[in-house]
PDB file of N, CA and C in Angstrom:
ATOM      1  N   UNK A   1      41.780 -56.866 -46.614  1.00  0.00           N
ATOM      2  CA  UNK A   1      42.351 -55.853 -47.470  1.00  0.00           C
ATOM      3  C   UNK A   1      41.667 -54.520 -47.187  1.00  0.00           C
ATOM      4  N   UNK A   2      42.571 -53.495 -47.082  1.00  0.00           N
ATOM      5  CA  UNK A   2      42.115 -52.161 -46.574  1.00  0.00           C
ATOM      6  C   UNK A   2      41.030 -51.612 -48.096  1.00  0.00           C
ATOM      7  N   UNK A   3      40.358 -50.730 -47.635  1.00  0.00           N
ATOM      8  CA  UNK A   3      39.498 -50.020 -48.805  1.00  0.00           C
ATOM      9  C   UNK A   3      40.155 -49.013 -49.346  1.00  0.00           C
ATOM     10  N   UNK A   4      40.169 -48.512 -50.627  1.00  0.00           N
ATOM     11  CA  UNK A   4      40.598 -47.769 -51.217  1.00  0.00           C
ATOM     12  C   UNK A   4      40.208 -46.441 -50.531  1.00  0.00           C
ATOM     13  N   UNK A   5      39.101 -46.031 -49.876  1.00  0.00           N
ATOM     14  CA  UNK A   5      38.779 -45.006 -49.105  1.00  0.00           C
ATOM     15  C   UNK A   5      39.869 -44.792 -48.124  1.00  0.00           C
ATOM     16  N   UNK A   6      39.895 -46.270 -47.467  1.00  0.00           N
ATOM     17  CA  UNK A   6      40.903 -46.149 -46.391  1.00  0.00           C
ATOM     18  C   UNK A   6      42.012 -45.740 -46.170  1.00  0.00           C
ATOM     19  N   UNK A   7      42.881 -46.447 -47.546  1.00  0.00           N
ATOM     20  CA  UNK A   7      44.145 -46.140 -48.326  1.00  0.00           C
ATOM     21  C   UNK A   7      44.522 -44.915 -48.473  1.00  0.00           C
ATOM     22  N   UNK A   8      43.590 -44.129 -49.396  1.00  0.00           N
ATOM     23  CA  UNK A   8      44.061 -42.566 -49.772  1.00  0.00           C
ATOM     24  C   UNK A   8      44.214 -41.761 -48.262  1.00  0.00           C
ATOM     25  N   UNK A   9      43.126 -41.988 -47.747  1.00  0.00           N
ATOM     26  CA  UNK A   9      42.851 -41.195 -46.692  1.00  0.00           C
ATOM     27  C   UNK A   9      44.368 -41.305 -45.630  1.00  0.00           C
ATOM     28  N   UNK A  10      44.612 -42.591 -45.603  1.00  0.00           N
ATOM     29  CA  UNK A  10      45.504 -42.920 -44.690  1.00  0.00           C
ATOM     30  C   UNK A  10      46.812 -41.846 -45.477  1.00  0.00           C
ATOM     31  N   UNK A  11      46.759 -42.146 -46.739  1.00  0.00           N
ATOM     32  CA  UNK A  11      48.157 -41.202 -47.837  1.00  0.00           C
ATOM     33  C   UNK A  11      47.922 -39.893 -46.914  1.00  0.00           C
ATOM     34  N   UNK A  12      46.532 -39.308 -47.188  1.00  0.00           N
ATOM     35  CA  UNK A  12      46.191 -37.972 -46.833  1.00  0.00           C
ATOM     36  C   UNK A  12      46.959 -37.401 -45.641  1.00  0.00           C
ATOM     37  N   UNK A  13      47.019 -38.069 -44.662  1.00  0.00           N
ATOM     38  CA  UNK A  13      46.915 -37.775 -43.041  1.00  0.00           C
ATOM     39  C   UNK A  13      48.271 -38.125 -43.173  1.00  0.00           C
ATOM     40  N   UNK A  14      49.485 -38.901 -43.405  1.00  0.00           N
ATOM     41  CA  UNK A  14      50.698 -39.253 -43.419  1.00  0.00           C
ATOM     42  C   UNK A  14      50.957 -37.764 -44.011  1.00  0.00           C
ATOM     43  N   UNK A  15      50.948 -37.402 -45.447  1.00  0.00           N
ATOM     44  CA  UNK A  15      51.273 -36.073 -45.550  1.00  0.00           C
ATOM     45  C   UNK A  15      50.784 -35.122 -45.220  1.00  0.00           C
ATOM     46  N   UNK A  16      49.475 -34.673 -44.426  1.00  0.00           N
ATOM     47  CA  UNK A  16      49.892 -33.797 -43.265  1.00  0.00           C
ATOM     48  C   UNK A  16      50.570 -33.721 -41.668  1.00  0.00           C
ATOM     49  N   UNK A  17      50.621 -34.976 -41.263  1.00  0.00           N
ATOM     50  CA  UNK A  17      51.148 -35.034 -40.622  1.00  0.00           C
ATOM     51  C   UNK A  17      52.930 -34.999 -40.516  1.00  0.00           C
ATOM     52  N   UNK A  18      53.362 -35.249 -41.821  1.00  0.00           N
ATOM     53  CA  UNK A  18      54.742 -34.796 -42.433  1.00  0.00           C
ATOM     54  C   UNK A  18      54.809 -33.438 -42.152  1.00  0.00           C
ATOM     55  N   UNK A  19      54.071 -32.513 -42.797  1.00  0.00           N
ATOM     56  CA  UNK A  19      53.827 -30.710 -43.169  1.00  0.00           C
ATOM     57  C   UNK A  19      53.934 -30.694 -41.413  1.00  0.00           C
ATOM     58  N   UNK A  20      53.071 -30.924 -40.576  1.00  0.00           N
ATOM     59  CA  UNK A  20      52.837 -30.611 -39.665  1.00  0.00           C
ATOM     60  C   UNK A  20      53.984 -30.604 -38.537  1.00  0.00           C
ATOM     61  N   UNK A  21      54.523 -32.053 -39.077  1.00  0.00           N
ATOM     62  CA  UNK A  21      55.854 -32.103 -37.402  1.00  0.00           C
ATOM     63  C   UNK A  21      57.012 -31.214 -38.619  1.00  0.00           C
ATOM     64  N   UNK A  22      56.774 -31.192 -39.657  1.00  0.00           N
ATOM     65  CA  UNK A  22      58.068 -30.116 -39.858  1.00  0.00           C
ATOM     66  C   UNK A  22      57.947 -28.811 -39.576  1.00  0.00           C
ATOM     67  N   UNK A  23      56.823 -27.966 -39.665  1.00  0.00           N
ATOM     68  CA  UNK A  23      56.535 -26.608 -39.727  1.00  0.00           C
ATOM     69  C   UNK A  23      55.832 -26.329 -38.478  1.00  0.00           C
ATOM     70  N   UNK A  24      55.324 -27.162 -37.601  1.00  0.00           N
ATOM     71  CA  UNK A  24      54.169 -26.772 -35.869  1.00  0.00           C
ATOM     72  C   UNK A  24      56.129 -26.412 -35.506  1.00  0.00           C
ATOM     73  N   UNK A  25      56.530 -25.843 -34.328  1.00  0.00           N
ATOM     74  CA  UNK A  25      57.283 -25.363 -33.311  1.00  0.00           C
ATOM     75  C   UNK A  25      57.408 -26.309 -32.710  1.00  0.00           C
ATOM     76  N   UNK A  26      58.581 -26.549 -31.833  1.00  0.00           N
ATOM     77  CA  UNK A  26      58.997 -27.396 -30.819  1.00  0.00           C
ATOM     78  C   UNK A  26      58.131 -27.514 -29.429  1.00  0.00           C
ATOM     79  N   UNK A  27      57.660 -25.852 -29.225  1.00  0.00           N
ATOM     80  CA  UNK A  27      57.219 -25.992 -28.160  1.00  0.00           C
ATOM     81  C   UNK A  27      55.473 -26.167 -28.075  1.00  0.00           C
ATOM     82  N   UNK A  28      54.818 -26.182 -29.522  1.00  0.00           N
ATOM     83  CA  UNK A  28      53.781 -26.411 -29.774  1.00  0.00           C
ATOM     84  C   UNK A  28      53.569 -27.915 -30.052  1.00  0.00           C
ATOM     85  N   UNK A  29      52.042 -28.119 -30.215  1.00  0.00           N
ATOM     86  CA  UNK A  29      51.514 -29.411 -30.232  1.00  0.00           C
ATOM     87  C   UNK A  29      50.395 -29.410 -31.186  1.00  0.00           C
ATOM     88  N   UNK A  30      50.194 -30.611 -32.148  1.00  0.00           N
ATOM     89  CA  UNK A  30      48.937 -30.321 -32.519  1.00  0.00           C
ATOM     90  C   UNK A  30      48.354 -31.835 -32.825  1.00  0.00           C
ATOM     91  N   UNK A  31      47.343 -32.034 -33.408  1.00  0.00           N
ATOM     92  CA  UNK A  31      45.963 -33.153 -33.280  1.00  0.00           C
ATOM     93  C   UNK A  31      45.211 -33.010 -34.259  1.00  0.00           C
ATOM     94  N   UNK A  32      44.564 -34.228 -34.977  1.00  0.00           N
ATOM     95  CA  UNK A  32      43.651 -33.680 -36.074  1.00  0.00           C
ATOM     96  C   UNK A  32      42.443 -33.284 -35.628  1.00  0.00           C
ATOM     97  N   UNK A  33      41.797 -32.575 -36.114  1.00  0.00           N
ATOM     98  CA  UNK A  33      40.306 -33.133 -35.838  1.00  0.00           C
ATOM     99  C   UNK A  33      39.361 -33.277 -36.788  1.00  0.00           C
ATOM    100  N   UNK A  34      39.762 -32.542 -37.871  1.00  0.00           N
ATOM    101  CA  UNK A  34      38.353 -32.834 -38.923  1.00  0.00           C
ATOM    102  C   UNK A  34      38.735 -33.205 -40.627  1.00  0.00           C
ATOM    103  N   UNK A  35      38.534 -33.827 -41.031  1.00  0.00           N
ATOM    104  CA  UNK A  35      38.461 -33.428 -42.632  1.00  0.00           C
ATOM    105  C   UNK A  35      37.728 -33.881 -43.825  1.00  0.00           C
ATOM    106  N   UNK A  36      37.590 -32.450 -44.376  1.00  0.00           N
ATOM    107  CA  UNK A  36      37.078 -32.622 -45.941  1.00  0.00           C
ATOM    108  C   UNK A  36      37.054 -33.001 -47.023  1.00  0.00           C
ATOM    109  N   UNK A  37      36.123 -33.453 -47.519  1.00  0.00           N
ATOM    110  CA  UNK A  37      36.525 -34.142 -48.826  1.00  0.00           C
ATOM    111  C   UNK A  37      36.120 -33.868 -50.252  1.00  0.00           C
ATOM    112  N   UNK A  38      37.075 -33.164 -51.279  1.00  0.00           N
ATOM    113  CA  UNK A  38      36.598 -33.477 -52.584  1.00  0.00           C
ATOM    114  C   UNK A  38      36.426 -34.426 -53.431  1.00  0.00           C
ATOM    115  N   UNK A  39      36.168 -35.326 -54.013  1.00  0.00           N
ATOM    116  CA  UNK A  39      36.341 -36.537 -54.979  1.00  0.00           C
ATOM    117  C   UNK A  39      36.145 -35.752 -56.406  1.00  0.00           C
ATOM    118  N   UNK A  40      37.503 -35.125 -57.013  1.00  0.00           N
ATOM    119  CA  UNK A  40      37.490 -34.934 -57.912  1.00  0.00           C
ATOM    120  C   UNK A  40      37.328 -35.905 -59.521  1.00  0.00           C
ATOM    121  N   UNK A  41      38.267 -37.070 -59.761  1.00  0.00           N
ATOM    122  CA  UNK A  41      38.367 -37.711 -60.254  1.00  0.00           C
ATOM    123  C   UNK A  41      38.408 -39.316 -60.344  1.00  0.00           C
ATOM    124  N   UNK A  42      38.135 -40.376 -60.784  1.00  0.00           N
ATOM    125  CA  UNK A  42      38.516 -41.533 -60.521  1.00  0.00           C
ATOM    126  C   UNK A  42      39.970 -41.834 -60.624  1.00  0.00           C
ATOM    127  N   UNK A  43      40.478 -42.753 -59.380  1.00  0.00           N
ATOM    128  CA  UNK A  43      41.868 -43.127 -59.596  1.00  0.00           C
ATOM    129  C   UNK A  43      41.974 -44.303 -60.425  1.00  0.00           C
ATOM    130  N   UNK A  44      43.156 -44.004 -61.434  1.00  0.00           N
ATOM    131  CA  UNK A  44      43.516 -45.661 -62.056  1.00  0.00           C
ATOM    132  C   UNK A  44      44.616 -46.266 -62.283  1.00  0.00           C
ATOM    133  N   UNK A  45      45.673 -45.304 -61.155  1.00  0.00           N
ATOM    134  CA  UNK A  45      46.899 -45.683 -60.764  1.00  0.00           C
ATOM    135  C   UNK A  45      47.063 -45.682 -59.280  1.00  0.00           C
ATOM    136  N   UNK A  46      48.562 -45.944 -58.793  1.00  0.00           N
ATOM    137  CA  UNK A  46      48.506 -45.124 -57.928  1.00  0.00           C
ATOM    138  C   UNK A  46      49.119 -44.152 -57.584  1.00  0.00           C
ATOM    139  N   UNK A  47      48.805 -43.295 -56.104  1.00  0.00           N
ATOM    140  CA  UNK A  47      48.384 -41.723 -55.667  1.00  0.00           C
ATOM    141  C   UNK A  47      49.639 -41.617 -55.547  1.00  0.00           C
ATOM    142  N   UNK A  48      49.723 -40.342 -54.767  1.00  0.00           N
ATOM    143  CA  UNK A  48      50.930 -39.658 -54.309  1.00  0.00           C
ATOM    144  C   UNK A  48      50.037 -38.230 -53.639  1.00  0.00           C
ATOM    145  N   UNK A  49      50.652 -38.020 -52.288  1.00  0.00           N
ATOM    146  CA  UNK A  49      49.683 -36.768 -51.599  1.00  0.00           C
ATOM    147  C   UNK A  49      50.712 -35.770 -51.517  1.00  0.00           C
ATOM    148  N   UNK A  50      50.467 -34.608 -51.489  1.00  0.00           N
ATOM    149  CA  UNK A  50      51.095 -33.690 -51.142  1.00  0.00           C
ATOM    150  C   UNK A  50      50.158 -32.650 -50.362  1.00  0.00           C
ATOM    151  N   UNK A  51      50.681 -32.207 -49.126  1.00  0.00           N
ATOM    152  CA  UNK A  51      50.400 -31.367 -48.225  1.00  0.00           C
ATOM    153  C   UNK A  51      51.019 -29.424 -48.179  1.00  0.00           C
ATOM    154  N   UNK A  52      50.069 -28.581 -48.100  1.00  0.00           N
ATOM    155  CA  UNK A  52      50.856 -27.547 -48.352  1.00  0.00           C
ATOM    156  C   UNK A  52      50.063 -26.115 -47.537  1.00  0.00           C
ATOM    157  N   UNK A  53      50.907 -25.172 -46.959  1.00  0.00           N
ATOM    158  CA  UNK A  53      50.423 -24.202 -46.551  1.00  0.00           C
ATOM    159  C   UNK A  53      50.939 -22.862 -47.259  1.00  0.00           C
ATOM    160  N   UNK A  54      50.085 -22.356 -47.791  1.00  0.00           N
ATOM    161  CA  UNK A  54      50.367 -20.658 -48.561  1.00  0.00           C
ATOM    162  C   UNK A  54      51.301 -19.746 -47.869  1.00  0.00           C
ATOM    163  N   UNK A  55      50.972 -20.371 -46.647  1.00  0.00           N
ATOM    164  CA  UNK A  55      52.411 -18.891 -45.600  1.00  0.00           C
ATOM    165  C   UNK A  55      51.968 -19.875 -43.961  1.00  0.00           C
ATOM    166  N   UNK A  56      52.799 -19.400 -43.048  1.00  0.00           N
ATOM    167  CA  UNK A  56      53.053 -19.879 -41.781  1.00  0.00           C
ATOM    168  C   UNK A  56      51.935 -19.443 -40.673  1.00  0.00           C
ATOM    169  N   UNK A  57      51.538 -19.999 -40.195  1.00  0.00           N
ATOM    170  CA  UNK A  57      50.397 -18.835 -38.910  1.00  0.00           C
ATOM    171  C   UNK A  57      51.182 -18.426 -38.338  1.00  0.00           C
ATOM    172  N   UNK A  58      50.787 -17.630 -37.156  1.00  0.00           N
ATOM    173  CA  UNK A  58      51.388 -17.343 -36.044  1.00  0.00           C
ATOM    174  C   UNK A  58      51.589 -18.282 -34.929  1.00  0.00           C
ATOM    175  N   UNK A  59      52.347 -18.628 -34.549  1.00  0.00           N
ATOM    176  CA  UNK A  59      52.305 -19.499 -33.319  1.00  0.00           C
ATOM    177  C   UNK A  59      52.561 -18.985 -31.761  1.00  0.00           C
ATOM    178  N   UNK A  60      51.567 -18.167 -31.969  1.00  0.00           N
ATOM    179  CA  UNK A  60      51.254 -17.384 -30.569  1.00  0.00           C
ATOM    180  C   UNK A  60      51.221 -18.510 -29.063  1.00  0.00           C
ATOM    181  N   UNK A  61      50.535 -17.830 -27.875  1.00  0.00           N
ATOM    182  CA  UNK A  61      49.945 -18.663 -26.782  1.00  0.00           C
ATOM    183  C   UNK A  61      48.917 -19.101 -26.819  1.00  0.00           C
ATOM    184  N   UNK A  62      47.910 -18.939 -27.491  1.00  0.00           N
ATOM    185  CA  UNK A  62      46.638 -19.239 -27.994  1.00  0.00           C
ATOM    186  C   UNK A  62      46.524 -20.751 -28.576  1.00  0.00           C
ATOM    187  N   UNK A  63      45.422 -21.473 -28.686  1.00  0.00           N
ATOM    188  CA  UNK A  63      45.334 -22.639 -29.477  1.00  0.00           C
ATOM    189  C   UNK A  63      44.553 -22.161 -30.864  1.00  0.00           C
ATOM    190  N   UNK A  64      45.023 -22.760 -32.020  1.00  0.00           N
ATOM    191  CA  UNK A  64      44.592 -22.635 -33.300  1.00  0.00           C
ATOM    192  C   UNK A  64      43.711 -23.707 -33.724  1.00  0.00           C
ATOM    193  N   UNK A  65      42.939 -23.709 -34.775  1.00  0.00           N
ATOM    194  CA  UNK A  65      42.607 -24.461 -35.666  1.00  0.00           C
ATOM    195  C   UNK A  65      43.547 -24.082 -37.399  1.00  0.00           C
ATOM    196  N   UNK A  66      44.168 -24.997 -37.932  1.00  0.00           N
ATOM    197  CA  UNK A  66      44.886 -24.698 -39.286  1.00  0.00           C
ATOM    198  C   UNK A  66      44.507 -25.915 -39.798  1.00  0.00           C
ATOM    199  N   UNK A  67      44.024 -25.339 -40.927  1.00  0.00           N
ATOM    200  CA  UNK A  67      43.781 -26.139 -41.974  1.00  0.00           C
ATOM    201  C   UNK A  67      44.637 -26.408 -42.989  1.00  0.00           C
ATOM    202  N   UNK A  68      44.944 -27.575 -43.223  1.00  0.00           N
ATOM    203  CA  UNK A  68      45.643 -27.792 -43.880  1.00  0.00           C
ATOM    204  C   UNK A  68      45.225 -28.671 -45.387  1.00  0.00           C
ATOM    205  N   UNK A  69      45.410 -28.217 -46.247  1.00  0.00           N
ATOM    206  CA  UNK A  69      45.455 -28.771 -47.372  1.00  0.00           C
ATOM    207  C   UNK A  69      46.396 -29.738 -48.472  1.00  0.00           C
ATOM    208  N   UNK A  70      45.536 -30.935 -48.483  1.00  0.00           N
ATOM    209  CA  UNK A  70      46.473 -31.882 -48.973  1.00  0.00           C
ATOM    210  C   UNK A  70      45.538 -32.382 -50.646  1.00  0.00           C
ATOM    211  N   UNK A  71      46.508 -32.400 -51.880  1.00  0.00           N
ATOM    212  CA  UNK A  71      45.907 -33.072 -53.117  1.00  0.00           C
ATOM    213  C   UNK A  71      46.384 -34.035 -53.208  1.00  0.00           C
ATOM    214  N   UNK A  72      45.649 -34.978 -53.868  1.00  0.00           N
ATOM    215  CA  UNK A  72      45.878 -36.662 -54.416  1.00  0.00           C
ATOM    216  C   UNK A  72      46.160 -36.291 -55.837  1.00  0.00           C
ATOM    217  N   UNK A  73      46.984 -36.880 -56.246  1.00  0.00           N
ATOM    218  CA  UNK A  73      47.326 -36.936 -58.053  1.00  0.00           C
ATOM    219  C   UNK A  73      47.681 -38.251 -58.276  1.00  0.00           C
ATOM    220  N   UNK A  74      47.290 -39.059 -59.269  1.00  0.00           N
ATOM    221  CA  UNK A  74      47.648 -40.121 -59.508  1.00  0.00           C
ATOM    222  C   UNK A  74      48.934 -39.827 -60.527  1.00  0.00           C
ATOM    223  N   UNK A  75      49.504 -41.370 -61.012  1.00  0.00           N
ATOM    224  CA  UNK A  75      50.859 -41.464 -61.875  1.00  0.00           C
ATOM    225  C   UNK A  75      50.843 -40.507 -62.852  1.00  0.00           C
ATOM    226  N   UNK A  76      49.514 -39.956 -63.604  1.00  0.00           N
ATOM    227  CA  UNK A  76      49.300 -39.305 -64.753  1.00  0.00           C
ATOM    228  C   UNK A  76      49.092 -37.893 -64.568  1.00  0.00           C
ATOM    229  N   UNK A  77      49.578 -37.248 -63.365  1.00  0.00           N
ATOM    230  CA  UNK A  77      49.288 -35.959 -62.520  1.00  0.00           C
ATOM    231  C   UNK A  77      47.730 -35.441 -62.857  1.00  0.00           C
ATOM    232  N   UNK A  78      47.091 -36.460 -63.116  1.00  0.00           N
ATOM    233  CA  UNK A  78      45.471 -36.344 -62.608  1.00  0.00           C
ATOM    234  C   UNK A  78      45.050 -36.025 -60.880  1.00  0.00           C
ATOM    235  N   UNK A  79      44.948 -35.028 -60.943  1.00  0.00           N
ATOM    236  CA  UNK A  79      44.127 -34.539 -59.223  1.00  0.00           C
ATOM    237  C   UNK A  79      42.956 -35.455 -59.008  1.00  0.00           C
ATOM    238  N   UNK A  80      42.985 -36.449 -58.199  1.00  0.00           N
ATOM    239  CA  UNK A  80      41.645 -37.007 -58.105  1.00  0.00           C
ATOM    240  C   UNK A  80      41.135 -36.823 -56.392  1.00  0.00           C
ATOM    241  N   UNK A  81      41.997 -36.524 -55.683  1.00  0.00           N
ATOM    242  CA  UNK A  81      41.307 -35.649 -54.203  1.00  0.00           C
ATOM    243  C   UNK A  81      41.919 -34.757 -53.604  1.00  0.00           C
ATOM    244  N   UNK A  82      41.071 -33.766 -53.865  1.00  0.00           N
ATOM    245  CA  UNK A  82      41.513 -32.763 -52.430  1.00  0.00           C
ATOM    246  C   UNK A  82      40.885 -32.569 -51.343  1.00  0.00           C
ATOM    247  N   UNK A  83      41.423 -32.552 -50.340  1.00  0.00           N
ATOM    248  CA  UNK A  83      40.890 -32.667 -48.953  1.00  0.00           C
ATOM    249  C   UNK A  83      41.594 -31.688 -47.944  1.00  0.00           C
ATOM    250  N   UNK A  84      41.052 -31.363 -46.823  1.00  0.00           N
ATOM    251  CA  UNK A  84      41.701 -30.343 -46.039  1.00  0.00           C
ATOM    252  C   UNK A  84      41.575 -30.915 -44.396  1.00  0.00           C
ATOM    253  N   UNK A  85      42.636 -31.068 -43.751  1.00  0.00           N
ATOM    254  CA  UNK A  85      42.165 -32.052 -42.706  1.00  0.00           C
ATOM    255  C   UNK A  85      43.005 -30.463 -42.034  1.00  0.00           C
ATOM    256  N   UNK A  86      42.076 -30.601 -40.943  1.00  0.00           N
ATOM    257  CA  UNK A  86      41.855 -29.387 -39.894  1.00  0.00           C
ATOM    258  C   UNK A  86      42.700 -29.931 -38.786  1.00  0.00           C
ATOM    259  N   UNK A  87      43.789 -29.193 -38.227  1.00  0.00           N
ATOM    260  CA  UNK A  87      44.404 -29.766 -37.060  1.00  0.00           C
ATOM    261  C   UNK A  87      44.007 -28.480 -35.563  1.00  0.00           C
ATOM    262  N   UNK A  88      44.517 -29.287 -34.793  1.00  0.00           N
ATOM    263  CA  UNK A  88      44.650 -28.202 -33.672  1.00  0.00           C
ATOM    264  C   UNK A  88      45.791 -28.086 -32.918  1.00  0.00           C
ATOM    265  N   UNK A  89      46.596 -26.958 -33.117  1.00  0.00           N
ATOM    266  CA  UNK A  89      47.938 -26.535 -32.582  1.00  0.00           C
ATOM    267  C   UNK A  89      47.494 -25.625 -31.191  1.00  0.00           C
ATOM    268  N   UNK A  90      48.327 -26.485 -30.577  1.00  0.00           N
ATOM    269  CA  UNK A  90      48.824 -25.532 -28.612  1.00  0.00           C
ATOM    270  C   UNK A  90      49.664 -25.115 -29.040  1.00  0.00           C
ATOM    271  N   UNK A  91      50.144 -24.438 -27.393  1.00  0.00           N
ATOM    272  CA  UNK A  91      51.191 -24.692 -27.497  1.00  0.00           C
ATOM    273  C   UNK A  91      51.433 -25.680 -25.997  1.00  0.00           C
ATOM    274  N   UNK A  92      52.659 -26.477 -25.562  1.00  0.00           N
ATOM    275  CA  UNK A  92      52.725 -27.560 -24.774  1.00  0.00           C
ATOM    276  C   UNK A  92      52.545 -27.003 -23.374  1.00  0.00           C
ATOM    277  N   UNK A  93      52.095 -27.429 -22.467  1.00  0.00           N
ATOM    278  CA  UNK A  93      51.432 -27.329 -21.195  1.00  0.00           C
ATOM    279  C   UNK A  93      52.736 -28.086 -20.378  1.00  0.00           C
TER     280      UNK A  93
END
């Protein structure tokens, strides 16, 4: 049985990776590489993640780092993690 660490985290990364193949460009690419963690609250349901960016970068020729920010809320819209998992956008070679 997976760990509850495992679980959310896995929620986490599914919804940025949602945010991500909808809003990165066709001709761009991107990869995780890092993320942060708050442990705001104890969970005693279960989660639901949502992923979100304030406005669009630029998707220049350059490679980025964007951070992206995703919250955990359980059934009772209790926030119990926020986390920011850092991707890295190309563009395709």
């Amino acid at each position: 049985m997976a760990s509850t660490f495992s679980m959310w985290r896995k929620l986490a990364e599914i919804a940025m990776g949602m945010l991500a193949e909808a809003t990165v460009p066709a001709g761009h690419q991107w990869i995780p590489r890092s993320m942060t963690v708050d442990y705001l609250a104890k969970a005693t349901t279960g989660l639901r993640a949502t992923a979100h960016l304030d406005t669009l970068p630029d998707f220049g020729v350059e490679p980025f780092d964007l951070p992206v920010p995703v919250d955990l809320h359980d059934r009772d819209d209790v926030a119990v993690v926020r986390a920011v998992i850092t991707i890295r956008v190309s563009p395709k070679r």
